[in-house]
C-alpha atoms as a PDB file:
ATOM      1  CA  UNK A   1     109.368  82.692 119.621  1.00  0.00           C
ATOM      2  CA  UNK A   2     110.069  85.264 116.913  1.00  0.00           C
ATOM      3  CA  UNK A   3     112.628  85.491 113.907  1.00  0.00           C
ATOM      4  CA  UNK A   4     115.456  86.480 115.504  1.00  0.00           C
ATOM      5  CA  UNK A   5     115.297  83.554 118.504  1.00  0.00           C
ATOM      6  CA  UNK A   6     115.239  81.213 115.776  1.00  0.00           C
ATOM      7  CA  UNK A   7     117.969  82.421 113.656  1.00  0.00           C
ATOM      8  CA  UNK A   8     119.891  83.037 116.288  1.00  0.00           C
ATOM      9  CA  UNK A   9     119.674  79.288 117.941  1.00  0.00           C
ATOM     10  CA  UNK A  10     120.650  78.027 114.601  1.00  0.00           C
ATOM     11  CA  UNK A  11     123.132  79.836 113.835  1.00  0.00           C
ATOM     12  CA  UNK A  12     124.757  80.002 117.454  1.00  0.00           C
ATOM     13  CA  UNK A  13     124.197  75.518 116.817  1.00  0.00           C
ATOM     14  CA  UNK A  14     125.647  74.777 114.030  1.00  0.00           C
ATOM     15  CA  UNK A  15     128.727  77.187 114.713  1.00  0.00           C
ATOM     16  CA  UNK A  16     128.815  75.684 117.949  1.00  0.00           C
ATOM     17  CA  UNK A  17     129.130  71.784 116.384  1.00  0.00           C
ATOM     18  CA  UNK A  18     131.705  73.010 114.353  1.00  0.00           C
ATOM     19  CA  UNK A  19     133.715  74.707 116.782  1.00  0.00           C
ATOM     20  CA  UNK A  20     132.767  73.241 120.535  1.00  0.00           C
ATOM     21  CA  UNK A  21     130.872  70.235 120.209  1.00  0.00           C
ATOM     22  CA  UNK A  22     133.590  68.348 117.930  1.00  0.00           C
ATOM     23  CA  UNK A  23     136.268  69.068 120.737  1.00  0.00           C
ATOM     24  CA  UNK A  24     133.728  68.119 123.778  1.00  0.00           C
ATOM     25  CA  UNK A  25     131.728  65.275 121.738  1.00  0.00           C
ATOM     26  CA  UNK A  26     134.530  64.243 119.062  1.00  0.00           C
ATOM     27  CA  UNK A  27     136.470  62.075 121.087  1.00  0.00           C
ATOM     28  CA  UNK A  28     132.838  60.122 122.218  1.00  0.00           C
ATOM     29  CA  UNK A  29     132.181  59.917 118.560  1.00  0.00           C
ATOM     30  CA  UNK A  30     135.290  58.629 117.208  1.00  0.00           C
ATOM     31  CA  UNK A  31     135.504  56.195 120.512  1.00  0.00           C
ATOM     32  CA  UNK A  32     132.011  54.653 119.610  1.00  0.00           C
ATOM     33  CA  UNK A  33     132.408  54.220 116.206  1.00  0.00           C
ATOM     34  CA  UNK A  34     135.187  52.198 116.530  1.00  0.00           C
ATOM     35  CA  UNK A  35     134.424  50.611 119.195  1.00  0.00           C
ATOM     36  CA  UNK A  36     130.878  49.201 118.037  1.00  0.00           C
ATOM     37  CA  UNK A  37     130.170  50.160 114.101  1.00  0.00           C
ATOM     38  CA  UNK A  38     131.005  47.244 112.399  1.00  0.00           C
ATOM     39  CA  UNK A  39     132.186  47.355 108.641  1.00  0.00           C
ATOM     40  CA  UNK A  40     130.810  43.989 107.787  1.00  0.00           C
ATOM     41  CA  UNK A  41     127.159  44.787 108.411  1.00  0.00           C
ATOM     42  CA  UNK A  42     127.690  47.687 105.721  1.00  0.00           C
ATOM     43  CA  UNK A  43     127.044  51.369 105.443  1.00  0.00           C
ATOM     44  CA  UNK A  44     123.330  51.379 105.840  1.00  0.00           C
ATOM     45  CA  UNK A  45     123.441  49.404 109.216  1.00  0.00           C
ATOM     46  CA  UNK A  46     126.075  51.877 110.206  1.00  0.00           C
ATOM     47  CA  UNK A  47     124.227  54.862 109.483  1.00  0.00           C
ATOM     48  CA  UNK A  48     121.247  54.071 111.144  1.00  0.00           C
ATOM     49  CA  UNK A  49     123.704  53.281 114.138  1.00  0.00           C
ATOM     50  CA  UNK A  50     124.963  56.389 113.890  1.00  0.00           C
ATOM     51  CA  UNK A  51     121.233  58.187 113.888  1.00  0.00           C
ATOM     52  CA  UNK A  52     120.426  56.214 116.694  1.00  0.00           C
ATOM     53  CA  UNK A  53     123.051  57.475 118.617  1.00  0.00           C
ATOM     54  CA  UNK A  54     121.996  61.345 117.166  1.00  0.00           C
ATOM     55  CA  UNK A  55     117.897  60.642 117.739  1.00  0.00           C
ATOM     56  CA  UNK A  56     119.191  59.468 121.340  1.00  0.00           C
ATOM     57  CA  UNK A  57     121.261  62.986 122.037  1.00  0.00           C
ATOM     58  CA  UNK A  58     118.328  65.139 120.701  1.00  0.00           C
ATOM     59  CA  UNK A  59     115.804  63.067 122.837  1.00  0.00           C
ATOM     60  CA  UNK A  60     117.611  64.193 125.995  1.00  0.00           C
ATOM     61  CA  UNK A  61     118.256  67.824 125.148  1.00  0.00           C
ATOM     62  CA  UNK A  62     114.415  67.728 124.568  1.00  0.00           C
ATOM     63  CA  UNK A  63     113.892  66.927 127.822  1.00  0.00           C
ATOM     64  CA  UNK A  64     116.434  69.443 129.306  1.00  0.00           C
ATOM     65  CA  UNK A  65     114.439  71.952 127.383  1.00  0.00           C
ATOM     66  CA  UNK A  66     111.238  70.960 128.831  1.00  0.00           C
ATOM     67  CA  UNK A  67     112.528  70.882 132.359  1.00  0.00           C
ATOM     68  CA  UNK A  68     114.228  74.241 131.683  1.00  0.00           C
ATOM     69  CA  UNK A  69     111.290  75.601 130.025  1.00  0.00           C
ATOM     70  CA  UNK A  70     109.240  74.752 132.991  1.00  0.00           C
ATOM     71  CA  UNK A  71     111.231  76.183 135.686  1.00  0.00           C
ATOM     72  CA  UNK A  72     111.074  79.578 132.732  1.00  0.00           C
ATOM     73  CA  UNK A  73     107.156  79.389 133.181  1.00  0.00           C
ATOM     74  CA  UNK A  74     107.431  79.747 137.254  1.00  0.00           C
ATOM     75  CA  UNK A  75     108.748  82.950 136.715  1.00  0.00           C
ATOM     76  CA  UNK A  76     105.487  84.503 133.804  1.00  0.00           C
ATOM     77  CA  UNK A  77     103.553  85.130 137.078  1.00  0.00           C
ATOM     78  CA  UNK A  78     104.473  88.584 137.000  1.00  0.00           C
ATOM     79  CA  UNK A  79     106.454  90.998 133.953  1.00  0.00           C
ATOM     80  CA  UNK A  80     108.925  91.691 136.573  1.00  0.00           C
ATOM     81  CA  UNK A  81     109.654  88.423 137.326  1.00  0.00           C
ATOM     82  CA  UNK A  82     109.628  87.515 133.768  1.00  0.00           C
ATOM     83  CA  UNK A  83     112.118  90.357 132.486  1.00  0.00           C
ATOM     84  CA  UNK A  84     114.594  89.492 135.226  1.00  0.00           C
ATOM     85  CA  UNK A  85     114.766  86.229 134.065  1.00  0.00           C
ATOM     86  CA  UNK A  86     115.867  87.673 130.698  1.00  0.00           C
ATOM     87  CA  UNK A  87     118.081  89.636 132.198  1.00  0.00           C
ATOM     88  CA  UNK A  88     119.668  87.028 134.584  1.00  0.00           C
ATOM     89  CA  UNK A  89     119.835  84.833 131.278  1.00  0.00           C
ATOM     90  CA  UNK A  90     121.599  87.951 128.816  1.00  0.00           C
ATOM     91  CA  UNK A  91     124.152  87.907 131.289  1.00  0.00           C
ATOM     92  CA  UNK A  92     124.851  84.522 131.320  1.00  0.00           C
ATOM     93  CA  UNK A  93     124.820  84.359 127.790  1.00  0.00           C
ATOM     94  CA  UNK A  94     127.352  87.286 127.579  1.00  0.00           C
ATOM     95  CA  UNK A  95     129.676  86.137 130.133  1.00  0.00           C
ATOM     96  CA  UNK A  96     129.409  82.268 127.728  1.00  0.00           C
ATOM     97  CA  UNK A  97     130.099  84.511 124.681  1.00  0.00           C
ATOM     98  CA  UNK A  98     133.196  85.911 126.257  1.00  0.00           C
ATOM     99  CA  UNK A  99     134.097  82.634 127.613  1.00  0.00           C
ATOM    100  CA  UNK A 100     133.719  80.865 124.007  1.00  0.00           C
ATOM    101  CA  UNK A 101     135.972  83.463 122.846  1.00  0.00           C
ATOM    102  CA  UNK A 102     138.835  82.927 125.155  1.00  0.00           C
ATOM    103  CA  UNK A 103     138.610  86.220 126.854  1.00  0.00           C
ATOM    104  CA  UNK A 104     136.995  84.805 130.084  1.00  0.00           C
ATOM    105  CA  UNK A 105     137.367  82.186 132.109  1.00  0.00           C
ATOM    106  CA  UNK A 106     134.134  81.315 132.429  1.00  0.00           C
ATOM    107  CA  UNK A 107     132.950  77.650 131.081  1.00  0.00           C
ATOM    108  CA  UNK A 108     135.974  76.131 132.520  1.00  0.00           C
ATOM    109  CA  UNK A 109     134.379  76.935 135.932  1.00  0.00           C
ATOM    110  CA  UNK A 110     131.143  75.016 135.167  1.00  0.00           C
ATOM    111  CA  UNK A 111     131.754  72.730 132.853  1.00  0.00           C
ATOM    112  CA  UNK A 112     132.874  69.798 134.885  1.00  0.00           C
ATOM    113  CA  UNK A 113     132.511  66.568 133.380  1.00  0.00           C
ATOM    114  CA  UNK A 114     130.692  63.574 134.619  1.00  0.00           C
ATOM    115  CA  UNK A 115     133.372  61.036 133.056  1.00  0.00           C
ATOM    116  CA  UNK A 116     135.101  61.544 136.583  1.00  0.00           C
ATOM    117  CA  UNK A 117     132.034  59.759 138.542  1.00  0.00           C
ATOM    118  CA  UNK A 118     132.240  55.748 138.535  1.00  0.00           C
ATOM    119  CA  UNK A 119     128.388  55.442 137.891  1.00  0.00           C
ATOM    120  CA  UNK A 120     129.082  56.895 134.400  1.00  0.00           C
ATOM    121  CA  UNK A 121     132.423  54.893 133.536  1.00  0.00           C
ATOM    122  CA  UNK A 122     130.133  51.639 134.467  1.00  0.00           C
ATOM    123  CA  UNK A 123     126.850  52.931 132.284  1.00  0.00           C
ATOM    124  CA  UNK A 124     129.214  53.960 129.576  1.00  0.00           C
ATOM    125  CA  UNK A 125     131.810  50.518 129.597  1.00  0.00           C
ATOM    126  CA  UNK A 126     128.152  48.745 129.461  1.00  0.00           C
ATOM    127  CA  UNK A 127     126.700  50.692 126.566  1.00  0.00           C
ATOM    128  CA  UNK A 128     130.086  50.955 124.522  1.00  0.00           C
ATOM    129  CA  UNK A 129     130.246  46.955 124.451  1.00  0.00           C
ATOM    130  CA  UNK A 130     126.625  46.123 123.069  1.00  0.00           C
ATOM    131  CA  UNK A 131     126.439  46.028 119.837  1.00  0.00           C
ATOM    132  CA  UNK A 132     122.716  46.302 119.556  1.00  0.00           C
ATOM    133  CA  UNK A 133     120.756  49.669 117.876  1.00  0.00           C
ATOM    134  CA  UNK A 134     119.008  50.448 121.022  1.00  0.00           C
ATOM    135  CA  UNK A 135     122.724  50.646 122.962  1.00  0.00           C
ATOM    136  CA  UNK A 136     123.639  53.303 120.279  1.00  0.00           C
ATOM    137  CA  UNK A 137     120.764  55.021 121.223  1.00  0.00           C
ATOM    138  CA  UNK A 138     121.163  54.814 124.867  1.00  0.00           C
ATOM    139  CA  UNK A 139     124.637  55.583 124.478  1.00  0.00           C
ATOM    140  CA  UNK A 140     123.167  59.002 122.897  1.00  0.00           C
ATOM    141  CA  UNK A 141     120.978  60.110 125.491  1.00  0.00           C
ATOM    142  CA  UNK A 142     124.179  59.284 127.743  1.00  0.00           C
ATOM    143  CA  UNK A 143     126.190  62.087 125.844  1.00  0.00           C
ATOM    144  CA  UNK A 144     123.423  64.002 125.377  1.00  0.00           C
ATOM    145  CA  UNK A 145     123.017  65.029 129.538  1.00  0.00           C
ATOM    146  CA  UNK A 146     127.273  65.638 129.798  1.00  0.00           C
ATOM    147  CA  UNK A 147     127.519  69.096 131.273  1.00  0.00           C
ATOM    148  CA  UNK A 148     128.407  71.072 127.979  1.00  0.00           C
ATOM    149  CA  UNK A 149     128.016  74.739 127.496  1.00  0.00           C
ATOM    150  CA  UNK A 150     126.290  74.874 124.537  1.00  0.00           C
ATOM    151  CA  UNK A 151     123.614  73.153 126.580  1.00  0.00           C
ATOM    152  CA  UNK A 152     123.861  75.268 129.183  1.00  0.00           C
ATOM    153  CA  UNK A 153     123.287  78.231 126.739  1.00  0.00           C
ATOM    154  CA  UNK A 154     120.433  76.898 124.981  1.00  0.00           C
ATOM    155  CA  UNK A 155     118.861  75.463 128.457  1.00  0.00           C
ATOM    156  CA  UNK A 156     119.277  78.873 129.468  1.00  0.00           C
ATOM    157  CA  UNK A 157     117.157  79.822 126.392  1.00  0.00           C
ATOM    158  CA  UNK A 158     114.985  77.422 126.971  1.00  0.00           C
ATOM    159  CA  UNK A 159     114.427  78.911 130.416  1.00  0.00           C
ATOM    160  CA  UNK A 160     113.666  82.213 128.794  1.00  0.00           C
ATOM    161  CA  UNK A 161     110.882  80.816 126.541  1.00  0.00           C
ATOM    162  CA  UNK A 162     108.913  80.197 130.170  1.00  0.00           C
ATOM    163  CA  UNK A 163     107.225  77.416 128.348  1.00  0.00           C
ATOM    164  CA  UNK A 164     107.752  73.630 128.588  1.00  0.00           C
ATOM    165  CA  UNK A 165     106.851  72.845 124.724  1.00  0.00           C
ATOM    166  CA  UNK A 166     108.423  75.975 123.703  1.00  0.00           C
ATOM    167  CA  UNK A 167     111.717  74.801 125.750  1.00  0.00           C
ATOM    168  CA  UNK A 168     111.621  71.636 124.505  1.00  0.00           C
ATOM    169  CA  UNK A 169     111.460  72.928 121.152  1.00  0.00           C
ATOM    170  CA  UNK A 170     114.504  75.503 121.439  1.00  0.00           C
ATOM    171  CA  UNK A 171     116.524  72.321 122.639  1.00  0.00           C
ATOM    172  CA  UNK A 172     115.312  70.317 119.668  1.00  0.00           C
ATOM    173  CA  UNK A 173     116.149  72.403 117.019  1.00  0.00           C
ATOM    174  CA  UNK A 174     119.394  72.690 118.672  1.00  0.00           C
ATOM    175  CA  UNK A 175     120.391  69.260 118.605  1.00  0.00           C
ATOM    176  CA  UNK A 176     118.490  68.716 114.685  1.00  0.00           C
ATOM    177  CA  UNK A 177     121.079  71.657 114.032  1.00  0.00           C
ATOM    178  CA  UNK A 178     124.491  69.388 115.534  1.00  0.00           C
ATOM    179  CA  UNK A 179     123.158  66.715 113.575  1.00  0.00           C
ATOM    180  CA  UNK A 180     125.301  67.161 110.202  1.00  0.00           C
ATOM    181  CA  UNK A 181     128.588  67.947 111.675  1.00  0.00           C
ATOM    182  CA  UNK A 182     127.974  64.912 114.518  1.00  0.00           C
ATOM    183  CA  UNK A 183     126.880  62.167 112.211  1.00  0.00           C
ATOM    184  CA  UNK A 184     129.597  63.258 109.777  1.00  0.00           C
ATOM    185  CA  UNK A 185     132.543  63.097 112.259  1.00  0.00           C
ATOM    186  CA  UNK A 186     133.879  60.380 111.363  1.00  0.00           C
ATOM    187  CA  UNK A 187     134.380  60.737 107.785  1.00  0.00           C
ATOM    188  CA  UNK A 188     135.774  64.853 108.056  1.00  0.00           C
ATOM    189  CA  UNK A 189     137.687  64.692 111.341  1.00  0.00           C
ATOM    190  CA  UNK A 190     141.060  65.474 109.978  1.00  0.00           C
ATOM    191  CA  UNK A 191     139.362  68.998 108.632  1.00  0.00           C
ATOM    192  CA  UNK A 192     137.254  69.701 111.651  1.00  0.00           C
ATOM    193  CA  UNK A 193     139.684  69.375 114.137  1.00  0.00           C
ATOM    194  CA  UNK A 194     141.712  71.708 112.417  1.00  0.00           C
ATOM    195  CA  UNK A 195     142.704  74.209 115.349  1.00  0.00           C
ATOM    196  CA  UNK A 196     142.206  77.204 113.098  1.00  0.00           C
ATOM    197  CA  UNK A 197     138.548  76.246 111.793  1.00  0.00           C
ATOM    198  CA  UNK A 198     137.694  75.347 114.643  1.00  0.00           C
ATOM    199  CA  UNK A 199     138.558  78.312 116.568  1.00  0.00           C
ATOM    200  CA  UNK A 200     137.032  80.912 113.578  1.00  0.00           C
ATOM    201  CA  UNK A 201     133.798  78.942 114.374  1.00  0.00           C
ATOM    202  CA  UNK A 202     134.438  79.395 117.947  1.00  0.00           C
ATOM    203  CA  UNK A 203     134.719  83.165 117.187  1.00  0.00           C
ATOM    204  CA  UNK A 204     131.827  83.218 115.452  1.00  0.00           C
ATOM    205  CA  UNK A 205     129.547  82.008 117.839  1.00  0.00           C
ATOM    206  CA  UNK A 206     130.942  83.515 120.688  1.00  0.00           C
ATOM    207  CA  UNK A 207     130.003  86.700 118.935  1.00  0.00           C
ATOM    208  CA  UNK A 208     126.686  85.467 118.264  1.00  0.00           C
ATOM    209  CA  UNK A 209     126.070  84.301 121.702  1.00  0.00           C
ATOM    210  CA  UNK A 210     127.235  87.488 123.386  1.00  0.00           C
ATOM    211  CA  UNK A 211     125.118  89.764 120.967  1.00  0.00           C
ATOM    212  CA  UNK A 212     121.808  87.642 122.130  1.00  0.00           C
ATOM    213  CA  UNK A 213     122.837  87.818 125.255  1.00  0.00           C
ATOM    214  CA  UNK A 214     122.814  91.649 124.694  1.00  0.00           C
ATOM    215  CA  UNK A 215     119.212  91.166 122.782  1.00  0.00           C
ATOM    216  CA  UNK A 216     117.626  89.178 125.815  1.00  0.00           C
ATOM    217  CA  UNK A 217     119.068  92.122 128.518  1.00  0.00           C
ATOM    218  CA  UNK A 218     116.867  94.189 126.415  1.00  0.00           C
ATOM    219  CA  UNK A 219     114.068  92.371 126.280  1.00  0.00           C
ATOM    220  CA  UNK A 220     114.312  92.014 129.861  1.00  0.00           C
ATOM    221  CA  UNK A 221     114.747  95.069 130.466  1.00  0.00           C
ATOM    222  CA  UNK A 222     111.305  96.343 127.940  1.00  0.00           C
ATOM    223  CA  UNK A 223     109.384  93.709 129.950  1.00  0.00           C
ATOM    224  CA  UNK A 224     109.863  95.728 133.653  1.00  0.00           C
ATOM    225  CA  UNK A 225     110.074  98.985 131.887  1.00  0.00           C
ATOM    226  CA  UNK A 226     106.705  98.704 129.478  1.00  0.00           C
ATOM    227  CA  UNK A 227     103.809  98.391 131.372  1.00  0.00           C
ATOM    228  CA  UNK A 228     101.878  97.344 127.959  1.00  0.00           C
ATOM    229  CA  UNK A 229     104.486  94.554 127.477  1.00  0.00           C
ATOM    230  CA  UNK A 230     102.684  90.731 126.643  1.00  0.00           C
ATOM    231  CA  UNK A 231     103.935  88.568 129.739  1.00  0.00           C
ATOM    232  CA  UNK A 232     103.450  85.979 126.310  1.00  0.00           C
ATOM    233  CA  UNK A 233     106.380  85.959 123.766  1.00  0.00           C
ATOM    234  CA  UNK A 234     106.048  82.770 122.318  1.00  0.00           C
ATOM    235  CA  UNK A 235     103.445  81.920 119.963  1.00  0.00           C
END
């Protein structure tokens, strides 16, 4: 992975937990927190509940980013194959952009969520009544697999890496980068619900999005094009 793949998960991240993740995630947040911190056992135990939960969400975008990353690597067996998936993934990532934006209707489409299933009201009811540090944790990797389409952008980048580790990796640093506006929720909601923040941050990394998007149909396009092109990008 090179500069600009880095920069630009970061960056597309931690706009995103400002913007999309506190409207998809804030009301799971907010819910646990009051539902099973506990004032009495102090701040610390409370903050390592609350990192729990985080280490939990991160664990299972890991492992989407593995998966992803492996289905990426079917497709290194030839630079054709390879650039189309960077191409099939640059247009997803466009069409998200334009869809974060509120110029498409695009996320709305996919972005069912799994609340509506009974499995998930009885794993969740479960979870949200323990009081235990592993529950928080649990209850993490719970959130951490709702359909969401910051996940499904940085899957989709994950999918582009065409490596497992390297997948894993892209989905990592995107949850380390949620991290401080996540585990902070509770003390800033008023300011981060704010419909006008959040929807400049929206802006933002629509705009980011889209513009990778744009970078990766290039790339794709290099890989069929240049016959001298390295089937390996990541390194």
């Amino acid at each position: 992975m090179n500069t600009i793949d880095f920069l630009s998960i970061i960056s597309v991240a931690f706009l995103g937990s400002l913007g999309h993740c506190v409207g998809m995630c804030g009301g799971f947040v907010i819910a646990y927190t009051t539902a099973k911190v506990d004032p009495a056992k102090g701040k610390l135990w409370g903050g390592v509940a609350h990192l729990a939960y985080n280490i939990g969400r991160i664990t299972s975008y890991a492992i989407i980013g593995a998966f992803f990353g492996y289905l990426g690597s079917i497709m290194l067996i030839s630079k054709t194959l390879h650039g189309s998936l960077y191409i099939i993934v640059g247009i997803f990532m466009v069409l998200m952009g334009l869809s974060l934006s509120g110029n498409l209707r695009f996320l709305t489409s996919i972005e069912a969520s799994l609340t509506q299933y009974s499995f998930f009201r009885t794993i969740f009811s479960k979870l949200i009544h323990s009081k235990s540090l592993w529950s928080f944790f649990l209850l993490g990797m719970l959130n951490g697999f709702l359909p969401c389409g910051l996940v499904y952008f940085f899957a989709a980048s994950a999918a582009a890496t065409g490596s497992p580790f390297w997948g894993a990796v892209v989905m990592l640093i995107f949850g380390l980068s949620t991290v401080p506006v996540m585990f902070g929720l509770g003390t800033v909601a008023g300011f981060l619900k704010s419909s006008s923040f959040r929807l400049l941050m929206l802006k933002l990394a629509s705009l980011i999005i889209a513009v990778y998007g744009i970078y990766l149909l290039y790339k794709g396009y290099w890989f069929i094009t240049d016959p001298h092109a390295s089937i390996h990008t990541c390194h």
